[in-house]
N, C-alpha and C. Protein backbone atom coordinates (compact mmCIF):
# COMPACT_ATOMS: atom_id res chain seq x y z
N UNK A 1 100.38 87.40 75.73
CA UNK A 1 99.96 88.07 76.94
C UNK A 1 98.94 87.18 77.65
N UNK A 2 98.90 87.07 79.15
CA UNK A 2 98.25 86.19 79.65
C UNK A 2 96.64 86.79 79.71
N UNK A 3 95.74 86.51 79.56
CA UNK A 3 94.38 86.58 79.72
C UNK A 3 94.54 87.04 81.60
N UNK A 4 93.34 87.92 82.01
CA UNK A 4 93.09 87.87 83.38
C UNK A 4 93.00 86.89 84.26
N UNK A 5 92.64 85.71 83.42
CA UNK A 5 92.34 85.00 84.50
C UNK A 5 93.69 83.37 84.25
N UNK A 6 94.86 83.94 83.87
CA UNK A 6 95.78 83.61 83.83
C UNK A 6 96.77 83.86 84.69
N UNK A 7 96.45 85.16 85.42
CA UNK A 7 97.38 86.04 85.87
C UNK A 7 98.02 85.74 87.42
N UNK A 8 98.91 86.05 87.71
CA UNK A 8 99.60 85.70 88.86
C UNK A 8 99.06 86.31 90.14
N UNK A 9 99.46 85.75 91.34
CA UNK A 9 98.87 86.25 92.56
C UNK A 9 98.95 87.54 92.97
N UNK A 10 99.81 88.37 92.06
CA UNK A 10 100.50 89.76 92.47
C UNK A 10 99.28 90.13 92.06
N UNK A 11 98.49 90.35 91.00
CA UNK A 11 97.81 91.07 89.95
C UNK A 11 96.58 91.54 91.31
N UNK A 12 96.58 90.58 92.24
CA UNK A 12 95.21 91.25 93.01
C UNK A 12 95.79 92.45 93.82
N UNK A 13 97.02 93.03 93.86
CA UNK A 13 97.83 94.09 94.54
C UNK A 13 98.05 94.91 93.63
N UNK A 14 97.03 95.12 92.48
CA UNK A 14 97.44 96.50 91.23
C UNK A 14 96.14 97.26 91.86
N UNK A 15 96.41 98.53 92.31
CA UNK A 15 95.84 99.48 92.35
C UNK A 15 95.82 100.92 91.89
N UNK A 16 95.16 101.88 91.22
CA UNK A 16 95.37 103.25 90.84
C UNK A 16 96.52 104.13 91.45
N UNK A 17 97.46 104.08 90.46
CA UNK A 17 98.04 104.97 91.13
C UNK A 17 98.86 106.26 90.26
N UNK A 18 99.20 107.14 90.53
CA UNK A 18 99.55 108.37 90.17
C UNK A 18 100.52 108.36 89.88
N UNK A 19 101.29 108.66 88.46
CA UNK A 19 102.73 108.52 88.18
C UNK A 19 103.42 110.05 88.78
N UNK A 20 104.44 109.78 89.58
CA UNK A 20 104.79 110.83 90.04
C UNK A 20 105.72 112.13 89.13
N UNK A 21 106.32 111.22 87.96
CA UNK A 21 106.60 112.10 86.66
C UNK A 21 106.33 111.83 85.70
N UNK A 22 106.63 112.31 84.93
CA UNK A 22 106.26 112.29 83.22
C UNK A 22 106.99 111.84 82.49
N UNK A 23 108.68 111.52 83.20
CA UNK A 23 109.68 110.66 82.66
C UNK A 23 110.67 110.01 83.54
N UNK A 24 111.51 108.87 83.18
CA UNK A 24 112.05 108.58 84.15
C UNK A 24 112.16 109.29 85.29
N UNK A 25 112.37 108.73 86.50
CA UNK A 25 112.79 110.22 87.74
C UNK A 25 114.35 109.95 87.17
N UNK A 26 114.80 108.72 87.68
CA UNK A 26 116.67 108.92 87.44
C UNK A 26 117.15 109.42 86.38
N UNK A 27 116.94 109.61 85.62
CA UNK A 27 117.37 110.22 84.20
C UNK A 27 116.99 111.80 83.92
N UNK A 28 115.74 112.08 84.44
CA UNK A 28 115.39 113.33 84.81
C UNK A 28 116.12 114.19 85.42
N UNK A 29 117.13 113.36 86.42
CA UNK A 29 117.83 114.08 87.37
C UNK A 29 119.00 113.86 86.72
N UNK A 30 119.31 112.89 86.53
CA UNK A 30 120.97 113.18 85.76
C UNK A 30 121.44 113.80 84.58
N UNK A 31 119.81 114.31 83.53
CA UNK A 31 119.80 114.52 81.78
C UNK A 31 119.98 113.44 81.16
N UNK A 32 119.64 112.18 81.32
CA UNK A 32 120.15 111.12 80.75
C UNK A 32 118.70 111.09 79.59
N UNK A 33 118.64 110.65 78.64
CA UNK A 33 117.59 110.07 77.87
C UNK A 33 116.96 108.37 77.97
N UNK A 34 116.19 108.31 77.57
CA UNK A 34 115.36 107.12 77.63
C UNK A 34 114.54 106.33 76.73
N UNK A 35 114.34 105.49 76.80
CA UNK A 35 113.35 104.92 75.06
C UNK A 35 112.43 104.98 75.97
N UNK A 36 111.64 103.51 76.49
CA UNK A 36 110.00 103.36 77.10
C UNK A 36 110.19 103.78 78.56
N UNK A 37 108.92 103.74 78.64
CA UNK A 37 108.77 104.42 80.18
C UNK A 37 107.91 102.91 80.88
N UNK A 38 108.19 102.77 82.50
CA UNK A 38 107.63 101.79 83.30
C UNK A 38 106.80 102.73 84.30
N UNK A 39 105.95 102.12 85.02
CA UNK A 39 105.33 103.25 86.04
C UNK A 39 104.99 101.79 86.91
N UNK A 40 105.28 101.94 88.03
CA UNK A 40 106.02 101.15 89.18
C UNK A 40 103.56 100.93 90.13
N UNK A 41 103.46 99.83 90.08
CA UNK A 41 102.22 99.85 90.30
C UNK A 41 101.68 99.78 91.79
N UNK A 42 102.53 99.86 92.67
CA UNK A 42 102.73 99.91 93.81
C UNK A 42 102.71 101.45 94.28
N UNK A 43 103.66 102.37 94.11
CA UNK A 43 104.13 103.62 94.47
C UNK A 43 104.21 104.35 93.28
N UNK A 44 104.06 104.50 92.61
CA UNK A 44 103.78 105.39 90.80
C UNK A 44 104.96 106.16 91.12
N UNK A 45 105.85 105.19 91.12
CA UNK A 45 107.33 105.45 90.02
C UNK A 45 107.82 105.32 88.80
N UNK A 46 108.30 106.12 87.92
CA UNK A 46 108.40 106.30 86.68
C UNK A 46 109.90 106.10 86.63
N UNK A 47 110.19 105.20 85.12
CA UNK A 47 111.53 104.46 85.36
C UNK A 47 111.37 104.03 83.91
N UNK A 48 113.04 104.03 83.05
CA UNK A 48 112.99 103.66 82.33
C UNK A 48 112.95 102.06 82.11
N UNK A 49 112.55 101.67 81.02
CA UNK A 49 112.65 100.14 80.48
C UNK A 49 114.12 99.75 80.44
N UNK A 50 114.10 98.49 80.31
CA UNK A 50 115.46 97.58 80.40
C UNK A 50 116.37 98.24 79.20
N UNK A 51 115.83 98.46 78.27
CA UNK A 51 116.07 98.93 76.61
C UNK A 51 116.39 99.97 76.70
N UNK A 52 116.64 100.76 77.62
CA UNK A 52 117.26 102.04 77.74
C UNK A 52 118.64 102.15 78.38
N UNK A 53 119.07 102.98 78.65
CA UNK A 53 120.73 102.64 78.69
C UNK A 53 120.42 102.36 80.93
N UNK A 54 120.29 102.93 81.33
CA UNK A 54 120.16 102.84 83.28
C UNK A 54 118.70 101.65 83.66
N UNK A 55 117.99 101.55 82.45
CA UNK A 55 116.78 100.15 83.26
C UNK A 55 116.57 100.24 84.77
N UNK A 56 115.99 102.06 85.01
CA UNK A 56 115.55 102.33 85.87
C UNK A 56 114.40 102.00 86.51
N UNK A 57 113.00 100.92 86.02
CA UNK A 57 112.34 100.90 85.91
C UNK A 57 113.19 99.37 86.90
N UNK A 58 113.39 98.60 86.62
CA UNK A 58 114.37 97.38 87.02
C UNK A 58 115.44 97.42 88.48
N UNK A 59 115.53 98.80 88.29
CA UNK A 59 116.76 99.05 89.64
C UNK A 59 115.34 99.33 90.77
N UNK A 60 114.26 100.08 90.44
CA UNK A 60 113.41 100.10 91.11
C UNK A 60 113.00 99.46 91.93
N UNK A 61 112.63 97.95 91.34
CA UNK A 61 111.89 96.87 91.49
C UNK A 61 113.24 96.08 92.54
N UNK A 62 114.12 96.05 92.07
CA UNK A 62 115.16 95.44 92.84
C UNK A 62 115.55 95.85 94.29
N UNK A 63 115.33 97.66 94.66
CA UNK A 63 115.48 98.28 95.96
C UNK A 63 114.51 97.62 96.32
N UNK A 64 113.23 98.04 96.18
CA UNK A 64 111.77 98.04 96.99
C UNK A 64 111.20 96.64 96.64
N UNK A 65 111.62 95.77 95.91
CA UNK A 65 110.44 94.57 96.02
C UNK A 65 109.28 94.88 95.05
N UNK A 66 109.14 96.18 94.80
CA UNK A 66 107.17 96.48 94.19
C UNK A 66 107.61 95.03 92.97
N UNK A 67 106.92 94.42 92.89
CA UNK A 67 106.79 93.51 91.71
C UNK A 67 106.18 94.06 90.51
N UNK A 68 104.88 94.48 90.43
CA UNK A 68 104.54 94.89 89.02
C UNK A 68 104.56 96.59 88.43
N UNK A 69 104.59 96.32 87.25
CA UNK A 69 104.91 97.41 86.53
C UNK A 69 104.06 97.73 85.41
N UNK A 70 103.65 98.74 85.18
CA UNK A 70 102.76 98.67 83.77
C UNK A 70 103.38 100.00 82.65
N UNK A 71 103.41 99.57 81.23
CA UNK A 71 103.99 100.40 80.61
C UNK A 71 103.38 101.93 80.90
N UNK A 72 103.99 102.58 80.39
CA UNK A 72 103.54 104.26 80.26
C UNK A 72 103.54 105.14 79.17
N UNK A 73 103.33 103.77 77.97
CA UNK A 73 103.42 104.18 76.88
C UNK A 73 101.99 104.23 76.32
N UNK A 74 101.87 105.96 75.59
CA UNK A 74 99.74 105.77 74.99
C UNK A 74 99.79 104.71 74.15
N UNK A 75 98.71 104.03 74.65
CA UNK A 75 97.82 102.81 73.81
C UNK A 75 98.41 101.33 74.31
N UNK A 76 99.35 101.62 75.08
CA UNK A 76 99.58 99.74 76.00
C UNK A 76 98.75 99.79 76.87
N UNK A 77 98.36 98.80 76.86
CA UNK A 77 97.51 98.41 78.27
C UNK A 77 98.10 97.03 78.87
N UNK A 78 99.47 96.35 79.38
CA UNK A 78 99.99 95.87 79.76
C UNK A 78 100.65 95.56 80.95
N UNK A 79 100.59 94.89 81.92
CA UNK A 79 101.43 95.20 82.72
C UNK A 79 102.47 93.55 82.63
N UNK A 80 103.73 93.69 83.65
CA UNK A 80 104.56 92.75 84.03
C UNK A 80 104.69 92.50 85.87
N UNK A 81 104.67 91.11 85.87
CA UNK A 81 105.39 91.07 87.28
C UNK A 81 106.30 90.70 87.08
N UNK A 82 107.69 91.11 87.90
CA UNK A 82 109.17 90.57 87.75
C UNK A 82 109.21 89.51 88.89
N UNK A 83 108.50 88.93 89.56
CA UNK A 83 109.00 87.72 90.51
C UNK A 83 108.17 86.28 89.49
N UNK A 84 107.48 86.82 88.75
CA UNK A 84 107.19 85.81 87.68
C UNK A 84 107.36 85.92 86.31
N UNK A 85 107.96 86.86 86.41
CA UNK A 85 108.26 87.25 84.78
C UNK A 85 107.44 86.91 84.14
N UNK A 86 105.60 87.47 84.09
CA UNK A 86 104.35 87.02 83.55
C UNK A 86 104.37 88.92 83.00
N UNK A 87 103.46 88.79 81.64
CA UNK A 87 102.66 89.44 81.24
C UNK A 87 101.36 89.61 81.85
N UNK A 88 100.61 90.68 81.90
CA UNK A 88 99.15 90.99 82.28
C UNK A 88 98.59 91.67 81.91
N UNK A 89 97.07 91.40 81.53
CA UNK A 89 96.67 92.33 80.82
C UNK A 89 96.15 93.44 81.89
N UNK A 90 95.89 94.99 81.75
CA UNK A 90 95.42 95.66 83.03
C UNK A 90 93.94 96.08 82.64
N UNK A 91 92.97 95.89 83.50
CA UNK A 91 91.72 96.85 83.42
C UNK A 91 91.67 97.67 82.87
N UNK A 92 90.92 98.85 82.31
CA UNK A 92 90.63 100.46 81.71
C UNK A 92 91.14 100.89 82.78
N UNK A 93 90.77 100.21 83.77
CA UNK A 93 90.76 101.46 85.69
C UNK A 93 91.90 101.06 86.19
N UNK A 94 93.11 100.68 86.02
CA UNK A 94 93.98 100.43 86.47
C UNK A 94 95.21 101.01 85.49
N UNK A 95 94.95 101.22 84.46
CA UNK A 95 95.93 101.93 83.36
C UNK A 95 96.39 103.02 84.12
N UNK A 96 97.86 103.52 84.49
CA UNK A 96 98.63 104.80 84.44
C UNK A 96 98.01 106.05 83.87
N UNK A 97 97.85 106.94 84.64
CA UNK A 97 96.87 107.90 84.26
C UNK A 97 98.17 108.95 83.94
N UNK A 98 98.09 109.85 82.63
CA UNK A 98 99.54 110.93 82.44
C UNK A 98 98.77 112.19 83.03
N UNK A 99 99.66 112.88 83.79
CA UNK A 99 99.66 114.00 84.42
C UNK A 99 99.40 115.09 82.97
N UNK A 100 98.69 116.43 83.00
CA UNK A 100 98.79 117.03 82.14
C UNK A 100 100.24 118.40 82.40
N UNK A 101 100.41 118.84 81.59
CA UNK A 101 101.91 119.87 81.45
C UNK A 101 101.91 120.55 82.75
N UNK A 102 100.16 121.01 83.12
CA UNK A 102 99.73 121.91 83.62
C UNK A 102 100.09 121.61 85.42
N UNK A 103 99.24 120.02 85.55
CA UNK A 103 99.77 119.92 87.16
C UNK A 103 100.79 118.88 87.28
N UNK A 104 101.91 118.51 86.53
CA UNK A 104 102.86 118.39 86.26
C UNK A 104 104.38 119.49 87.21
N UNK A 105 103.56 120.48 86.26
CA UNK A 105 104.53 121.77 86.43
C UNK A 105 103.74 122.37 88.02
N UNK A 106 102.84 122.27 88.70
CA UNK A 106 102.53 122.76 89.61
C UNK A 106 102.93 121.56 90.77
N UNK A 107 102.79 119.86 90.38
CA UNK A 107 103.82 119.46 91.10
C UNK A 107 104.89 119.64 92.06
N UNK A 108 105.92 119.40 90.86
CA UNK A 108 107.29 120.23 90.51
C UNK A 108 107.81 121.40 91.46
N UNK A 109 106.23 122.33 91.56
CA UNK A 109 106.21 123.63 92.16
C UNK A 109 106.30 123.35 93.33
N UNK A 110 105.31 122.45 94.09
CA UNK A 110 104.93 122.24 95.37
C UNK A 110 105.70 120.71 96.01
N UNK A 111 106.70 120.65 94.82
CA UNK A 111 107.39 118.86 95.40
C UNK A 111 106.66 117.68 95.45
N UNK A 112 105.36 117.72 95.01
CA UNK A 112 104.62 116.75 95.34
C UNK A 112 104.88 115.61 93.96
């Protein structure tokens, strides 16, 4: 994993952002299952890893351009850019924050 101050020009474009689900969206919607989760660091899209059968996390990145991604798995603190295919390490304050059940489901309620 690259040290911070290894890291590619994208890394100064990671900002806080809000995963909009709790699991893939595409798979969510179709019932499909998933191994790891990606959360899109641009627009907090949630997408599966390559290692899953749709590598929603990948089709993502390919519509929109967002380049980096950081896992959404407890206890990684990792992220990737795909226009450099670099590892990164992320801040405490930049880690994917998980929604709890509670405003999750009130989300959900309100579409947000």
């Amino acid at each position: 994993m690259l040290s911070l101050t290894e890291r590619c020009e994208h890394v100064s474009e990671v900002r806080q952002v809000t995963p909009r689900t709790r699991g893939c969206e595409e798979c969510l919607a179709l019932g499909a299952p998933w191994n790891e989760l990606r959360v899109c660091l641009s627009c907090g899209h949630v997408g599966c890893c390559e290692d899953s059968g749709h590598a929603h996390a990948l089709k993502h990145f390919n519509a929109t351009g967002h380049p980096l991604i950081a896992s959404f798995e407890r206890g990684e603190t990792w992220g990737w850019c795909y226009i450099h295919r670099r590892y990164f390490a992320l801040p405490p304050e930049s880690l994917p924050k998980r929604r709890s059940a509670l405003a999750a489901g009130l989300a959900r309620f309100f579409k947000r």
